[in-house]
Protein backbone atom coordinates (compact mmCIF):
# COMPACT_ATOMS: atom_id res chain seq x y z
CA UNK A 1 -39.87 -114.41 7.00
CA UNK A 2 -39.11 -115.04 3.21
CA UNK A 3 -41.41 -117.56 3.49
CA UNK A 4 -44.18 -116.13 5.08
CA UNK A 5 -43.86 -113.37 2.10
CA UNK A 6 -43.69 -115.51 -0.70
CA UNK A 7 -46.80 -117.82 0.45
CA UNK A 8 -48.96 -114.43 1.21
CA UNK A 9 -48.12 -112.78 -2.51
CA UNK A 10 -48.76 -116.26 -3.67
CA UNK A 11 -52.43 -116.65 -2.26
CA UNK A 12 -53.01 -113.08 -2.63
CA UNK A 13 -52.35 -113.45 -6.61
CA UNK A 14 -53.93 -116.62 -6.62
CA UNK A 15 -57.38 -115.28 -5.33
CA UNK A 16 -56.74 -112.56 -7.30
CA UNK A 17 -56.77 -114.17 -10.52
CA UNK A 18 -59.65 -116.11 -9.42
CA UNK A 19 -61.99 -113.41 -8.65
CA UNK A 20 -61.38 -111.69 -12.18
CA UNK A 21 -58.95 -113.15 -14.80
CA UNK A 22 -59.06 -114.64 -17.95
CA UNK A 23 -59.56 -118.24 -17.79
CA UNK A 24 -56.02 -118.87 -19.00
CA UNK A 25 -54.45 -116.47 -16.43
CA UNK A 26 -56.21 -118.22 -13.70
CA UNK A 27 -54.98 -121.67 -14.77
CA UNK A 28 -51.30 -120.16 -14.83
CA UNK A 29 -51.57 -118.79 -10.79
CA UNK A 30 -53.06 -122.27 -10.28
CA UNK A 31 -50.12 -124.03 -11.69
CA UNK A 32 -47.69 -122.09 -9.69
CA UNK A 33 -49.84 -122.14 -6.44
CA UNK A 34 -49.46 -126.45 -6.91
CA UNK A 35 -46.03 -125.99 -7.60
CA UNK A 36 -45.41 -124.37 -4.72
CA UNK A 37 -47.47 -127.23 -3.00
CA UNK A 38 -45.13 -129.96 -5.22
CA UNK A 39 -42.06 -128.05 -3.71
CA UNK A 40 -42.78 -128.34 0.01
CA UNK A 41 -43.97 -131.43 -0.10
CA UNK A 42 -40.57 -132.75 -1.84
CA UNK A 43 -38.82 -130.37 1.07
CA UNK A 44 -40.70 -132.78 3.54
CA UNK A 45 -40.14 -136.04 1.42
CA UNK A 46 -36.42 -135.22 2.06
CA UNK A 47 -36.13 -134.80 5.44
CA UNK A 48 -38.45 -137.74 6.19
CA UNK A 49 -38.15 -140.41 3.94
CA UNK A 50 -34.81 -139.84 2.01
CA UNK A 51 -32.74 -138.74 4.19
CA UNK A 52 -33.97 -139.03 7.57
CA UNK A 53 -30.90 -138.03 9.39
CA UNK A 54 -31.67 -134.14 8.54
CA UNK A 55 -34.90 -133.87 10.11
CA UNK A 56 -35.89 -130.66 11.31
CA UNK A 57 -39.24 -130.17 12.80
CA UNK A 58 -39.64 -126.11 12.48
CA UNK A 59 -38.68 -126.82 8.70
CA UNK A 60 -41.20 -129.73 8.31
CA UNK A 61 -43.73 -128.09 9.99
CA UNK A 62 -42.87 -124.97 8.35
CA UNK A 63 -43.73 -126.91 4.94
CA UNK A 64 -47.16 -128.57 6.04
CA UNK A 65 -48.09 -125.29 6.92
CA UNK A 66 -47.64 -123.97 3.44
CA UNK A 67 -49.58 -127.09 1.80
CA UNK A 68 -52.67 -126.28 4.18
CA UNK A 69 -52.57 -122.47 3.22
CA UNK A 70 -52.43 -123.44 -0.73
CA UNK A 71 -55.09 -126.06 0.06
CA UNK A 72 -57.36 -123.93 2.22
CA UNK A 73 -56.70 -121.41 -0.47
CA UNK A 74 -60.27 -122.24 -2.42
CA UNK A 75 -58.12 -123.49 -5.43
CA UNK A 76 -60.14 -126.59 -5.84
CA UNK A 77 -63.84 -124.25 -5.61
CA UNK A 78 -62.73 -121.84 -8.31
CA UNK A 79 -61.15 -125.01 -10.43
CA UNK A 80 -64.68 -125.94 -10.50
CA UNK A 81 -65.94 -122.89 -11.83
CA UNK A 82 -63.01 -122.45 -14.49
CA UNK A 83 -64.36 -126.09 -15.82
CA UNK A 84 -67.81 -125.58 -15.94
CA UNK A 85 -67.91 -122.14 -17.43
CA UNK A 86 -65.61 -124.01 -20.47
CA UNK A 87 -67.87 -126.69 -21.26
CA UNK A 88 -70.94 -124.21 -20.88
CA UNK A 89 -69.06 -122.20 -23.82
């Protein structure tokens, strides 16, 4: 459930920011919404490549689930936007 909270404040900030925040602002909830990405996908690295022996599927999938909502999050369409309204001026 703690989870499930933290990834919904997270994308709900995150489009947030995007929709009508200073340019720096919206780079900061971008860092922390790959972070968050960087983090799960080191939880999976763990259980599958380093130490194999803990696998858990539920946590695993539990992980890949938050990568897909941070990358189906439109991170990458308003990335574009941040960079072309900077070298416009």
């Amino acid at each position: 459930m703690k989870k499930k909270l933290t990834l919904a404040i997270l994308l709900a900030a995150t489009g947030t920011a995007a929709i009508a925040g200073p340019i720096e602002e919206q780079i900061r909830f971008r860092q922390s919404a790959y972070s968050f990405a960087a983090w799960n996908v080191q939880k999976i690295k763990n259980q599958v490549v380093d130490h194999p022996e803990t696998y858990n599927k539920d946590t695993v999938a539990a992980a890949a689930n938050a990568i897909a909502a941070v990358a189906n999050s439109g991170l990458a369409h308003s990335m574009v936007k941040v960079q072309t309204k900077v070298l416009a001026g």
